[in-house]
N, C-alpha and C. Protein backbone atom coordinates (compact mmCIF):
# COMPACT_ATOMS: atom_id res chain seq x y z
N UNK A 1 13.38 -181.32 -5.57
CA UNK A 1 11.95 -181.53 -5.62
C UNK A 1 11.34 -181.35 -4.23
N UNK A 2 11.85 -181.94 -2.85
CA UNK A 2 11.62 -181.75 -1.78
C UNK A 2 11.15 -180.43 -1.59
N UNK A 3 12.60 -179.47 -1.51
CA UNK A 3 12.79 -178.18 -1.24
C UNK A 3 11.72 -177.22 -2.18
N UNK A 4 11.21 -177.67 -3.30
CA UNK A 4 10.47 -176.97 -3.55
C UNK A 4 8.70 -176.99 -3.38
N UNK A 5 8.32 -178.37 -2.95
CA UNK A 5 7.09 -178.80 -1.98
C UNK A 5 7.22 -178.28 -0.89
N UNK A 6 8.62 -178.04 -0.12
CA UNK A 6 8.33 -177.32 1.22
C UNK A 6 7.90 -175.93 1.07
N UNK A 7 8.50 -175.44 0.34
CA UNK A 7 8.31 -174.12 -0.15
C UNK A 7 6.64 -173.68 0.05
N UNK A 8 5.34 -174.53 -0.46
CA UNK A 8 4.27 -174.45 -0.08
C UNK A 8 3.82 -173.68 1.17
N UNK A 9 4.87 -174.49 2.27
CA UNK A 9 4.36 -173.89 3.47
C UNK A 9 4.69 -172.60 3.86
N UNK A 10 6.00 -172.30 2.96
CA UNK A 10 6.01 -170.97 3.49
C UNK A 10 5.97 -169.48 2.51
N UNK A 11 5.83 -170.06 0.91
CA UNK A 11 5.43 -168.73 0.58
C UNK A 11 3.62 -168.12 0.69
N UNK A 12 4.14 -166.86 0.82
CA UNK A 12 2.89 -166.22 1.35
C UNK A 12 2.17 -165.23 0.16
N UNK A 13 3.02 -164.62 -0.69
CA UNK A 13 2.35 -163.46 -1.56
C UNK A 13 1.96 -164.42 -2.66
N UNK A 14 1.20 -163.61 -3.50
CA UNK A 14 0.13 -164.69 -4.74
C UNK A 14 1.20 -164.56 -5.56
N UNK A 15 1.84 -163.62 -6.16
CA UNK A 15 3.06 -163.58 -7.08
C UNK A 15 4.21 -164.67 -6.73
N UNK A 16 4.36 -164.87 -5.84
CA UNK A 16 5.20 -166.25 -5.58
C UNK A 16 4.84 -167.77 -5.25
N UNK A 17 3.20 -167.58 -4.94
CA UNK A 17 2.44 -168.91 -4.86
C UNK A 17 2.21 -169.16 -6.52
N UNK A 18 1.91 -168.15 -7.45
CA UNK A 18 1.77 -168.21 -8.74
C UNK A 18 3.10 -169.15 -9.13
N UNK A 19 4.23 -168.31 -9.32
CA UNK A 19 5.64 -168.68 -9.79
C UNK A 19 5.87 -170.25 -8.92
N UNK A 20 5.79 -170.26 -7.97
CA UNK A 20 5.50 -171.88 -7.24
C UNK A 20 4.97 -172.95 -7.93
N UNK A 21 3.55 -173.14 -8.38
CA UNK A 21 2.92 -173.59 -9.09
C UNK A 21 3.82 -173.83 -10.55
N UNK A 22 4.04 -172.92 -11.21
CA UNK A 22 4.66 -173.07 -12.33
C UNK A 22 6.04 -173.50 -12.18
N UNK A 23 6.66 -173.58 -11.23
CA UNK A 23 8.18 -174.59 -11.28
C UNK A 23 7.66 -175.70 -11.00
N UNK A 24 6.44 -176.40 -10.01
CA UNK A 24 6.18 -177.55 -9.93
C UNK A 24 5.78 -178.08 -11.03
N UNK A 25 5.07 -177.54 -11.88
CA UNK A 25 4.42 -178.43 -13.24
C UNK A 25 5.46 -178.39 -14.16
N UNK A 26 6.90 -177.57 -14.05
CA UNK A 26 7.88 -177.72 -15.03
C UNK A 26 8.98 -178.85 -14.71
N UNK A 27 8.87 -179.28 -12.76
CA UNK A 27 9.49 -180.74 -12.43
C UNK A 27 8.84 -182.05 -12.97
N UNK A 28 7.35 -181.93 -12.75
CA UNK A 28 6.79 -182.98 -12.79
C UNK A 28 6.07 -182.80 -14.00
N UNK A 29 5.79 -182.82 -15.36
CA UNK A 29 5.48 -181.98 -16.39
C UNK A 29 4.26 -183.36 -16.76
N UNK A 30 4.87 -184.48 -16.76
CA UNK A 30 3.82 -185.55 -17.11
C UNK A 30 2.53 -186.30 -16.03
N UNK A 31 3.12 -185.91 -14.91
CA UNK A 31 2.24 -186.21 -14.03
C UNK A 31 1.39 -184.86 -13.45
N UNK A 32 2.15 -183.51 -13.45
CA UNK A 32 0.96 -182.52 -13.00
C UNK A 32 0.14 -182.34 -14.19
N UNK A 33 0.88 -181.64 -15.43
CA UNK A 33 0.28 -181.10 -16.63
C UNK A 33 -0.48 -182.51 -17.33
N UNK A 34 0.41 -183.78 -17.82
CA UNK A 34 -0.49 -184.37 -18.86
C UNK A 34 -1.24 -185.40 -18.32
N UNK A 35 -1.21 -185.65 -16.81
CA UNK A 35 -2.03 -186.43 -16.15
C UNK A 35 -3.34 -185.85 -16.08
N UNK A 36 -2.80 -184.64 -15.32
CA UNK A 36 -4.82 -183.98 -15.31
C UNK A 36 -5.19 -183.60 -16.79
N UNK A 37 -4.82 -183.82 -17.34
CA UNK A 37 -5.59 -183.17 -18.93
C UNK A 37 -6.49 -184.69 -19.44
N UNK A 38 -5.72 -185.58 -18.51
CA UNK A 38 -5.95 -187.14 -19.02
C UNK A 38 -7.31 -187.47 -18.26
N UNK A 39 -6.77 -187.28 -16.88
CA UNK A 39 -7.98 -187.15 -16.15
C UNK A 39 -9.26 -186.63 -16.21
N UNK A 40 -9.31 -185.53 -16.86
CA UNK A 40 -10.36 -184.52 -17.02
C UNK A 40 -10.72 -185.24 -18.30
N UNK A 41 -10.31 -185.95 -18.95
CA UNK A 41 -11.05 -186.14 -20.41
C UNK A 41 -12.09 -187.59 -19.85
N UNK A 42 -11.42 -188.26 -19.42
CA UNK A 42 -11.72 -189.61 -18.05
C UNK A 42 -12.92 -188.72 -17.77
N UNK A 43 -12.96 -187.95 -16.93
CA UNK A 43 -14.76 -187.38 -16.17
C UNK A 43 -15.17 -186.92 -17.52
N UNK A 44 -14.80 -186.24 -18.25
CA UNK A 44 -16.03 -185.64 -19.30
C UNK A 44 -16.37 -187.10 -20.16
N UNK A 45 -16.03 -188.05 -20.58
CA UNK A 45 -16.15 -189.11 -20.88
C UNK A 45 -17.02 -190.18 -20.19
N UNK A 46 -17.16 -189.73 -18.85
CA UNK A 46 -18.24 -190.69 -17.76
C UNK A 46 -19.15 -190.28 -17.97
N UNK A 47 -19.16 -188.54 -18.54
CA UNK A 47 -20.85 -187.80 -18.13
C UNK A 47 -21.34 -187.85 -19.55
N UNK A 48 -20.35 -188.00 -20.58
CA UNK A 48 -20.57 -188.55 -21.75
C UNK A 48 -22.03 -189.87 -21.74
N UNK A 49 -21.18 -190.76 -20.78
CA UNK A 49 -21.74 -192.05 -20.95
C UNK A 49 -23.23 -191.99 -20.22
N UNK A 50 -22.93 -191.19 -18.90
CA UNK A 50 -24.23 -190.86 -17.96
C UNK A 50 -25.18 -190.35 -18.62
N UNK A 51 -25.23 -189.40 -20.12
CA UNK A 51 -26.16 -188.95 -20.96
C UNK A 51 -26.34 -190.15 -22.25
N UNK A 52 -26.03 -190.70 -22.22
CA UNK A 52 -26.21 -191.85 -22.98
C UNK A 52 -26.90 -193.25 -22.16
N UNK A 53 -26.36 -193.21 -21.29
CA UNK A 53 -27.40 -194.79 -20.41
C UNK A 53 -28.73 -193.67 -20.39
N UNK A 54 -28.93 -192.20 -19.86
CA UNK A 54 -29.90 -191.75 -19.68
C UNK A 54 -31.16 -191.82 -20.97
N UNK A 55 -30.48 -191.63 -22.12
CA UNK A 55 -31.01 -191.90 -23.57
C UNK A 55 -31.95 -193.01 -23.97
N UNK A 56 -31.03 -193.86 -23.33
CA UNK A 56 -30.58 -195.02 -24.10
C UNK A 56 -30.72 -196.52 -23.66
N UNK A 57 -30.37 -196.72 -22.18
CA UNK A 57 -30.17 -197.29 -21.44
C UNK A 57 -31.73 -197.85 -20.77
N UNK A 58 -32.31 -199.40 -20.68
CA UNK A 58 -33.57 -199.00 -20.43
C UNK A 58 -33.61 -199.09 -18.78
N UNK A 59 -32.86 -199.37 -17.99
CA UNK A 59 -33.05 -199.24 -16.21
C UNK A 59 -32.56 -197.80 -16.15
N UNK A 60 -32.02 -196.70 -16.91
CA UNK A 60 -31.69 -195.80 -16.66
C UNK A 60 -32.42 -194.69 -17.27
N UNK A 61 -32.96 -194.74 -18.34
CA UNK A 61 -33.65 -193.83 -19.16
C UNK A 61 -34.64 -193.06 -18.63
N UNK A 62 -33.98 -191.54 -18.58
CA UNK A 62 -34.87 -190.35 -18.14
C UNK A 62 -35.06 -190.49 -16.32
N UNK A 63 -34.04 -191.44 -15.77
CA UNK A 63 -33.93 -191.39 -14.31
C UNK A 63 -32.74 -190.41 -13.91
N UNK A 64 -32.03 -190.10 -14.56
CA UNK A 64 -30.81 -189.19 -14.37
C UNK A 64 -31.41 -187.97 -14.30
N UNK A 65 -31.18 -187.14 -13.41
CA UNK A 65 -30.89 -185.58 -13.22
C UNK A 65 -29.88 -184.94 -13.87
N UNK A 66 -29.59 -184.30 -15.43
CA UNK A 66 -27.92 -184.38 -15.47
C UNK A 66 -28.15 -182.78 -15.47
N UNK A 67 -28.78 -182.12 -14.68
CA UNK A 67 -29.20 -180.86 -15.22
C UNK A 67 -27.90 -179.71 -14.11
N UNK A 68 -28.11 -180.78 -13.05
CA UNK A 68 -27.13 -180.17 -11.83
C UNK A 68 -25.99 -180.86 -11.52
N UNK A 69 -25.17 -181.04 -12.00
CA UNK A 69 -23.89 -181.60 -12.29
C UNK A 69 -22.26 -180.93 -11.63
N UNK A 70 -22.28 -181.39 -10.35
CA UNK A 70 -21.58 -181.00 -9.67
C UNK A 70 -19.93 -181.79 -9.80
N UNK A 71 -19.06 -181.96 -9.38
CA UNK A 71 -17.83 -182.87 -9.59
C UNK A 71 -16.21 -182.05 -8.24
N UNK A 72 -15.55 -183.11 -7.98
CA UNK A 72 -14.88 -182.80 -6.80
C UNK A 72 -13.84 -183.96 -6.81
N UNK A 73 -13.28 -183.40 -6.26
CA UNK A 73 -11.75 -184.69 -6.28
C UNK A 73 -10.65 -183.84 -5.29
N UNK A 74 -9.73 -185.19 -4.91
CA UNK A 74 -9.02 -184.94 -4.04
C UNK A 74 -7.47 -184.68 -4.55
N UNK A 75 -6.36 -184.29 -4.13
CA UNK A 75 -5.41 -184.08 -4.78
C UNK A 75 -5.48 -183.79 -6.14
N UNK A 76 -4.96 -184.38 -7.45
CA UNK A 76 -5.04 -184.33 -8.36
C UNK A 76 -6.40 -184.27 -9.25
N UNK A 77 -7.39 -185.26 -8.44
CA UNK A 77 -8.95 -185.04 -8.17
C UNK A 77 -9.33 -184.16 -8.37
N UNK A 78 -8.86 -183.09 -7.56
CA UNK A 78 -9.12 -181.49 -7.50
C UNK A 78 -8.62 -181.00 -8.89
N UNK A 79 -7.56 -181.18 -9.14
CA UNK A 79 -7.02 -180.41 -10.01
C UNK A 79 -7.96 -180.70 -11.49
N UNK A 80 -8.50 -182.07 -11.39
CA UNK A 80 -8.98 -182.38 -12.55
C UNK A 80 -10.54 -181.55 -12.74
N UNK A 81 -11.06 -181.79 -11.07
CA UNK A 81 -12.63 -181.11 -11.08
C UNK A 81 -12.65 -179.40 -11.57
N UNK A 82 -11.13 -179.21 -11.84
CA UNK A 82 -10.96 -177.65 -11.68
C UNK A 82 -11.53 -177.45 -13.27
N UNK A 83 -10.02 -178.45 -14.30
CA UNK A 83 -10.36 -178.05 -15.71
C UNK A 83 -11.89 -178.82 -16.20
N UNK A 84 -12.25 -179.56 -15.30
CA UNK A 84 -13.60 -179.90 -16.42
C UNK A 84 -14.33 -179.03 -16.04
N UNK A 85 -14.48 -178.53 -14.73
CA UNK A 85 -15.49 -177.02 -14.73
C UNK A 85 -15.01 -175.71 -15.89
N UNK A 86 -13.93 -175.92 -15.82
CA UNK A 86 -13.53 -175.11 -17.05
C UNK A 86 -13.74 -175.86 -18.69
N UNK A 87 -13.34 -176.84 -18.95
CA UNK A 87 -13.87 -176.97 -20.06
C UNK A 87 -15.03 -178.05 -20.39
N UNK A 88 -16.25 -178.30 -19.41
CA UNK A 88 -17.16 -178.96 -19.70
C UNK A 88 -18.32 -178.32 -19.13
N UNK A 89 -19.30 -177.65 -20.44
CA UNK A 89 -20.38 -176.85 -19.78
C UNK A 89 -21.19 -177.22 -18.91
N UNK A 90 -21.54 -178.87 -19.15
CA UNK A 90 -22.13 -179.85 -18.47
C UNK A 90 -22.31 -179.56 -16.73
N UNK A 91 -21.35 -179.25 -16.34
CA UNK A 91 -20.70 -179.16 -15.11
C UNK A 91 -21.14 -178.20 -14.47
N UNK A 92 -21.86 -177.66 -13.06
CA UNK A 92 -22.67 -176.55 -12.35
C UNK A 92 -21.57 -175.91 -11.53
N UNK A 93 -20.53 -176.90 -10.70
CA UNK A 93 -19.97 -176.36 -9.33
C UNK A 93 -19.17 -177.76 -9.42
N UNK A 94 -17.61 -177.55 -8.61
CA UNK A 94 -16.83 -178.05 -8.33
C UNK A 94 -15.96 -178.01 -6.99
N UNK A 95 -15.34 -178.96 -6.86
CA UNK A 95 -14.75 -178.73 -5.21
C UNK A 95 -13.54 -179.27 -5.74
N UNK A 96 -12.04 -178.38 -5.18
CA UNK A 96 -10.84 -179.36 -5.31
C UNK A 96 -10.63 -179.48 -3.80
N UNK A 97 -10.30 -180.47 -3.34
CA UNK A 97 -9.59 -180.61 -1.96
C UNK A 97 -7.91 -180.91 -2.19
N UNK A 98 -7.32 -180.16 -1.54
CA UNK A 98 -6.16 -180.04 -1.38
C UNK A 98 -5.34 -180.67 -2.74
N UNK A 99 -5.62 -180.02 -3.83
CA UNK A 99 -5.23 -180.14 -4.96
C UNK A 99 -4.33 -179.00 -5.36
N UNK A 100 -4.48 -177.33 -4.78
CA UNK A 100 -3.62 -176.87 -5.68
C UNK A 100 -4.43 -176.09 -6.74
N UNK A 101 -3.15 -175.25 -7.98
CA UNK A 101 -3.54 -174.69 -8.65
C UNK A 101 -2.47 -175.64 -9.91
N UNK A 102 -2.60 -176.90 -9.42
CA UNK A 102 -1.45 -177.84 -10.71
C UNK A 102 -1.78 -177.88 -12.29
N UNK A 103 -1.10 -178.22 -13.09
CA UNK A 103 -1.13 -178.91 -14.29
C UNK A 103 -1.75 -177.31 -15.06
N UNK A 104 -2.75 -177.90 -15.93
CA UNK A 104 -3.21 -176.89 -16.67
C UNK A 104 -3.78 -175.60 -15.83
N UNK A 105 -4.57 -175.59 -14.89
CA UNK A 105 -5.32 -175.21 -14.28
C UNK A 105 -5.00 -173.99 -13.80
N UNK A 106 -3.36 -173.74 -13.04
CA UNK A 106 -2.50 -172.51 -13.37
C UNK A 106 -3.52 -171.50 -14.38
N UNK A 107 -3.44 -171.77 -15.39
CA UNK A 107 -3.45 -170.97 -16.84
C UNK A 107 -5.12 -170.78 -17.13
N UNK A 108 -6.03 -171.28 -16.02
CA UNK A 108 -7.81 -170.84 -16.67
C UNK A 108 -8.13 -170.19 -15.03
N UNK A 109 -9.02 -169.77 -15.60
CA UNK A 109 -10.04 -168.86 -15.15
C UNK A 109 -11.22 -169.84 -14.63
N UNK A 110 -12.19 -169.96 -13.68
CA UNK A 110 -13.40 -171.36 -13.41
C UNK A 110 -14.14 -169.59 -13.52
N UNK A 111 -15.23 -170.28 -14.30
CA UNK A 111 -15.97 -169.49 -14.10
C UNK A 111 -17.82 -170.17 -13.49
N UNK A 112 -17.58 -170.95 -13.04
CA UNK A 112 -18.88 -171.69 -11.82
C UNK A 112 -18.21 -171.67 -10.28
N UNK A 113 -19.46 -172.06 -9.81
CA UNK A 113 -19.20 -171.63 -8.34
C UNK A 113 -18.04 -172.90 -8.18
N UNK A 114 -17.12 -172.88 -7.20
CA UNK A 114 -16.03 -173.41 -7.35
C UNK A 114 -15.78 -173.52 -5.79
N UNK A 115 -15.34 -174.50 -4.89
CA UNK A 115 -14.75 -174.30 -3.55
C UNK A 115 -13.10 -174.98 -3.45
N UNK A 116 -12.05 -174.60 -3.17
CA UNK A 116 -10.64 -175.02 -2.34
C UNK A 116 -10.66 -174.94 -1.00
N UNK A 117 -10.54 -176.77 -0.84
CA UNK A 117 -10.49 -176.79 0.41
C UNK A 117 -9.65 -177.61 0.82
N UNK A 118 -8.73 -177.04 1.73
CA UNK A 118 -7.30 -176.94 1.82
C UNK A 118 -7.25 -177.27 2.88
N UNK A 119 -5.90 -177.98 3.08
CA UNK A 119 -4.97 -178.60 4.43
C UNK A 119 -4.18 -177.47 4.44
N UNK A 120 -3.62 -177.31 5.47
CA UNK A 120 -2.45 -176.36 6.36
C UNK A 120 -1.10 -175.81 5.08
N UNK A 121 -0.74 -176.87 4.34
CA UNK A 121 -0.35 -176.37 3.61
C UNK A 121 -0.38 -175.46 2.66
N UNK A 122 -1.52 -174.72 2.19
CA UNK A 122 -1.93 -173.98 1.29
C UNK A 122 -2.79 -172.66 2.20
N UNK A 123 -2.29 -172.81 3.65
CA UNK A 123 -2.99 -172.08 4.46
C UNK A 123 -3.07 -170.86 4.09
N UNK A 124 -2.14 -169.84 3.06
CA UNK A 124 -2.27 -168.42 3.08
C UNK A 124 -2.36 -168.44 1.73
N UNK A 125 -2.92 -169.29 0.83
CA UNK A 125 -3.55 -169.49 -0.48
C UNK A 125 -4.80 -168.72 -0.75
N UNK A 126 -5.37 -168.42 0.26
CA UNK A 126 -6.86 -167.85 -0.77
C UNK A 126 -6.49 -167.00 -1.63
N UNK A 127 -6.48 -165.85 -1.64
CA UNK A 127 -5.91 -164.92 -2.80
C UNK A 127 -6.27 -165.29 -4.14
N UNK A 128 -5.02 -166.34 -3.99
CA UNK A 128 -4.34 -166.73 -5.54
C UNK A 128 -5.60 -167.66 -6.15
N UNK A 129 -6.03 -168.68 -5.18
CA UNK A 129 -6.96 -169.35 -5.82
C UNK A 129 -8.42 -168.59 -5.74
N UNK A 130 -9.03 -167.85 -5.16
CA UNK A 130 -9.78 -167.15 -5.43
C UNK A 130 -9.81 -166.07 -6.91
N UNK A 131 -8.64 -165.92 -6.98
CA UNK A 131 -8.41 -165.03 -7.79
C UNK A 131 -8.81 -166.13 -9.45
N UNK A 132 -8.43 -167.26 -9.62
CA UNK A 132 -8.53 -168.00 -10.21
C UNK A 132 -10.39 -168.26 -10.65
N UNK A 133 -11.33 -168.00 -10.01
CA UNK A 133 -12.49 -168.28 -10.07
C UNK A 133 -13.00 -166.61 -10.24
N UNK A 134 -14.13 -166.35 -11.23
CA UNK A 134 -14.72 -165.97 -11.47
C UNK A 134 -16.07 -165.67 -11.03
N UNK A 135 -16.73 -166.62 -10.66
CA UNK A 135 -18.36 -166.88 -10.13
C UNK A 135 -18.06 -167.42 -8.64
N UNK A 136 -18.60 -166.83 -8.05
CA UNK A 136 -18.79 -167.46 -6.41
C UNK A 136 -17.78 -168.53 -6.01
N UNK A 137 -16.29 -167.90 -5.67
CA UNK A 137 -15.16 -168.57 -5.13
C UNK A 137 -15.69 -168.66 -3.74
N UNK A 138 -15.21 -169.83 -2.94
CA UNK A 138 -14.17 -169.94 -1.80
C UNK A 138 -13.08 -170.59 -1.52
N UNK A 139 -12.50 -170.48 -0.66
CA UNK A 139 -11.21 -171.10 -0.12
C UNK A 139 -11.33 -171.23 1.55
N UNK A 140 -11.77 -172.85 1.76
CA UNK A 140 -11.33 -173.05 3.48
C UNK A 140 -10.19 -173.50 3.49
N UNK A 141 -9.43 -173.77 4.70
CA UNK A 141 -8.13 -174.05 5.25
C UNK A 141 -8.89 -174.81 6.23
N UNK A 142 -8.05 -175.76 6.64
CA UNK A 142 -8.83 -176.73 8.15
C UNK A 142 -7.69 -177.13 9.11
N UNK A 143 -7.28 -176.30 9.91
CA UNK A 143 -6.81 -176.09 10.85
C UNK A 143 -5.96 -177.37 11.44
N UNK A 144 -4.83 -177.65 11.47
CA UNK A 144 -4.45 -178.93 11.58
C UNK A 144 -4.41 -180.23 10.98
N UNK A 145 -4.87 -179.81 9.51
CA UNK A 145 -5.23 -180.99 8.65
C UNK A 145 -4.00 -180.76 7.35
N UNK A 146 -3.34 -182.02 7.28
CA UNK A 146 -3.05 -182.41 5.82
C UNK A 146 -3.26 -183.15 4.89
N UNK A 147 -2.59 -183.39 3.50
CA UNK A 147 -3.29 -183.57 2.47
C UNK A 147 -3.84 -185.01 2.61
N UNK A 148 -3.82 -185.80 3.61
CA UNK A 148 -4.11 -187.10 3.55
C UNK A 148 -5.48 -187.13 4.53
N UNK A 149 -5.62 -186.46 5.43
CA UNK A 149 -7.24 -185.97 6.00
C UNK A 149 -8.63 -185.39 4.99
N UNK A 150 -7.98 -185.63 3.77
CA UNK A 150 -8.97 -185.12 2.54
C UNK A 150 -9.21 -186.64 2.04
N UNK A 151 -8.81 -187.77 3.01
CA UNK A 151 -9.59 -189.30 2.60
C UNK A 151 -9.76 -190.04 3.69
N UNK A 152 -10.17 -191.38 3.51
CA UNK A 152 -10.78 -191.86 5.02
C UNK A 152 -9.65 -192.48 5.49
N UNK A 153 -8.43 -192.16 4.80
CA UNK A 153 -7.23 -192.48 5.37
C UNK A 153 -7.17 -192.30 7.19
N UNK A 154 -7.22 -190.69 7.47
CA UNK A 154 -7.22 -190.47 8.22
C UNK A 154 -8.10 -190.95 9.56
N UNK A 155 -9.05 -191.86 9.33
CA UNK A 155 -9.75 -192.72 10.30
C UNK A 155 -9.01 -193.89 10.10
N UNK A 156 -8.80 -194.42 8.99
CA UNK A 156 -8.35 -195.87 9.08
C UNK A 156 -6.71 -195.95 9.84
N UNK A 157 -6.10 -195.47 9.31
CA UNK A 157 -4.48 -195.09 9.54
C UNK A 157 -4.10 -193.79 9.91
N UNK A 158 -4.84 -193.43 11.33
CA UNK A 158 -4.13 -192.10 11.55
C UNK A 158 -2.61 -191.45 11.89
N UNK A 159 -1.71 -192.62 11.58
CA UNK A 159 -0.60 -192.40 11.85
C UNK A 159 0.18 -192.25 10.76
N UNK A 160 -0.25 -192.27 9.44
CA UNK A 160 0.32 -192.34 8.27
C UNK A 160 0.87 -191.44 7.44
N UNK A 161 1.89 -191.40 6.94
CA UNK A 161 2.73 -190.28 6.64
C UNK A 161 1.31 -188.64 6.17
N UNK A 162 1.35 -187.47 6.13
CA UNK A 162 0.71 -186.62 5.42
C UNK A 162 -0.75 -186.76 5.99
N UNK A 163 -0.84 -187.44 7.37
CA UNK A 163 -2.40 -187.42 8.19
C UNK A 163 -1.80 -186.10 8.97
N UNK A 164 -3.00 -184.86 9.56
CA UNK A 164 -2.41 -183.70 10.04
C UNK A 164 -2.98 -183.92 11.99
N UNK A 165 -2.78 -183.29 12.33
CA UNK A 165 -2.89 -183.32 14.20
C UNK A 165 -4.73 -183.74 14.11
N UNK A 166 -5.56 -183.24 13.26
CA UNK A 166 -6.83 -183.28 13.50
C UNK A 166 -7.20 -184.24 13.59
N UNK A 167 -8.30 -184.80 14.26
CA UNK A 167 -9.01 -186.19 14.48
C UNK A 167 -10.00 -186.36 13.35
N UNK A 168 -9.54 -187.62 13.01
CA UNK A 168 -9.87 -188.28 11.82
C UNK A 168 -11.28 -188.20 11.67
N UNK A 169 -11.84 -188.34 12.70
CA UNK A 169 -14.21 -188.51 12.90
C UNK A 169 -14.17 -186.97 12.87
N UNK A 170 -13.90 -185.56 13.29
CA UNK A 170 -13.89 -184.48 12.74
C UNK A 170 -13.70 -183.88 11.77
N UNK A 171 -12.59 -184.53 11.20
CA UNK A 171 -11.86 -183.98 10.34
C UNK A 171 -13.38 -184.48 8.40
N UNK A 172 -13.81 -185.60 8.77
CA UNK A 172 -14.66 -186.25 8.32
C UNK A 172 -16.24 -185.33 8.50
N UNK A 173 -16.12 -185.14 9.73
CA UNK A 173 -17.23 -184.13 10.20
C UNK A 173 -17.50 -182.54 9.67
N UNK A 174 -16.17 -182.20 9.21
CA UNK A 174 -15.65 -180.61 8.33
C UNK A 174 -16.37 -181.21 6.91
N UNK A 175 -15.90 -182.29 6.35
CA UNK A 175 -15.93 -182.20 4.76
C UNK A 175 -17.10 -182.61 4.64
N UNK A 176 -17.91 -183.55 5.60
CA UNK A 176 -19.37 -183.40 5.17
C UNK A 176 -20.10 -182.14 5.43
N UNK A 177 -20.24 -181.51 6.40
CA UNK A 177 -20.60 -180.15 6.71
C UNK A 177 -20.45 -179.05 5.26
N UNK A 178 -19.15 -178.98 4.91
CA UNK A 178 -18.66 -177.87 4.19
C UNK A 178 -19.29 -178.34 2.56
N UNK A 179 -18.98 -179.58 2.53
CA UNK A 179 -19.08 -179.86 1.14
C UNK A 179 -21.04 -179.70 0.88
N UNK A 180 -21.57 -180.53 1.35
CA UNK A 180 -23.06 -180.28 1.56
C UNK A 180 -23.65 -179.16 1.41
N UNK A 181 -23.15 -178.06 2.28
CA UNK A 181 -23.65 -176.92 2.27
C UNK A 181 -23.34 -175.69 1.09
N UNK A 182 -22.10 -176.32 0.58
CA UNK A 182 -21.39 -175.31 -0.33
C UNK A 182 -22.49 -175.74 -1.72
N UNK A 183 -22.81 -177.09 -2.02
CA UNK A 183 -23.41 -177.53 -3.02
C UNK A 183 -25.03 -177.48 -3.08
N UNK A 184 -25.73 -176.86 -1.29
CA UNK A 184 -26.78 -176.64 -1.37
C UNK A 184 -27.01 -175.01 -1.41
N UNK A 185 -26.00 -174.17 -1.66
CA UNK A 185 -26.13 -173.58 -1.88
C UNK A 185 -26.04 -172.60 -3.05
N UNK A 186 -25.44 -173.27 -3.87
CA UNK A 186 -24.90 -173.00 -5.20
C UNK A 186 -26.46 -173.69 -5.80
């Protein structure tokens, strides 16, 4: 299992970042594949409810915006914001941070504007995940950052396993910058 997480860092062509992806969700089959399917039903189920307090609800009724419906998550987060942009129309634009192409997500197409934004590990990833999106892809990489600088981990505990060389108040300073702008522009 190790040896094949390291592997991340160093395959480079999309045909083998592809085949990558698919041995990881065949180790971990309940936590990549039937966790995010679980997850994703979890968010379409909140926005469920968010159109219903909007209905329904009298401190909430007709105060909701649900018209621009954006969604983003971190690790697995990601992976989940991937399939509900894929299977919830509801949904405008999504962000995975250092999530990957895990679980179901491999196997669809996003067809909304979509951003991957990636720690060091997934550094020669665009390709593959671009290739994955349909409507206005990107893919950043952040230079010295790993998958644990995609939370406020990295200010609180910068010494903690999977924090990357970058400084934690920068590294904080990238994802508000990037994320903001990617969603004011979509």
């Amino acid at each position: 299992m190790k040896n094949l997480f390291q592997r991340i860092f160093i395959t480079k062509t999309s045909i083998e970042q592809e085949q990558l992806f698919h041995e990881c969700n065949q180790v971990m089959p309940i936590f990549l594949v039937d966790g995010s399917r679980v997850w994703t039903d979890d968010i379409s189920f909140i926005i469920d409810e968010l159109y219903f307090m909007n209905a329904n609800n009298d401190f909430f009724r007709s105060r909701l915006n649900l018209n621009n419906l954006g969604i983003m998550g971190m690790s697995m987060g990601g992976v989940a914001s991937g399939l509900v942009c894929v299977k919830d129309s509801r949904i405008q634009a999504g962000i995975n941070m250092d999530g990957g192409l895990l679980g179901d997500l491999i196997n669809y197409k996003i067809n909304k504007p979509f951003m991957f934004f990636n720690s060091e590990r997934y550094r020669y990833y665009d390709d593959i995940f671009l290739n994955h999106v349909t409507d206005n892809g990107i893919a950043i990489t952040v230079k010295d950052a790993d998958h644990r600088n995609f939370s406020d981990l990295s200010i609180i505990e910068p010494n903690a396993p999977l924090i990357g060389k970058i400084d934690g108040n920068i590294m904080i300073s990238i994802l508000k910058s990037f994320i903001l702008n990617f969603l004011i522009i979509i």
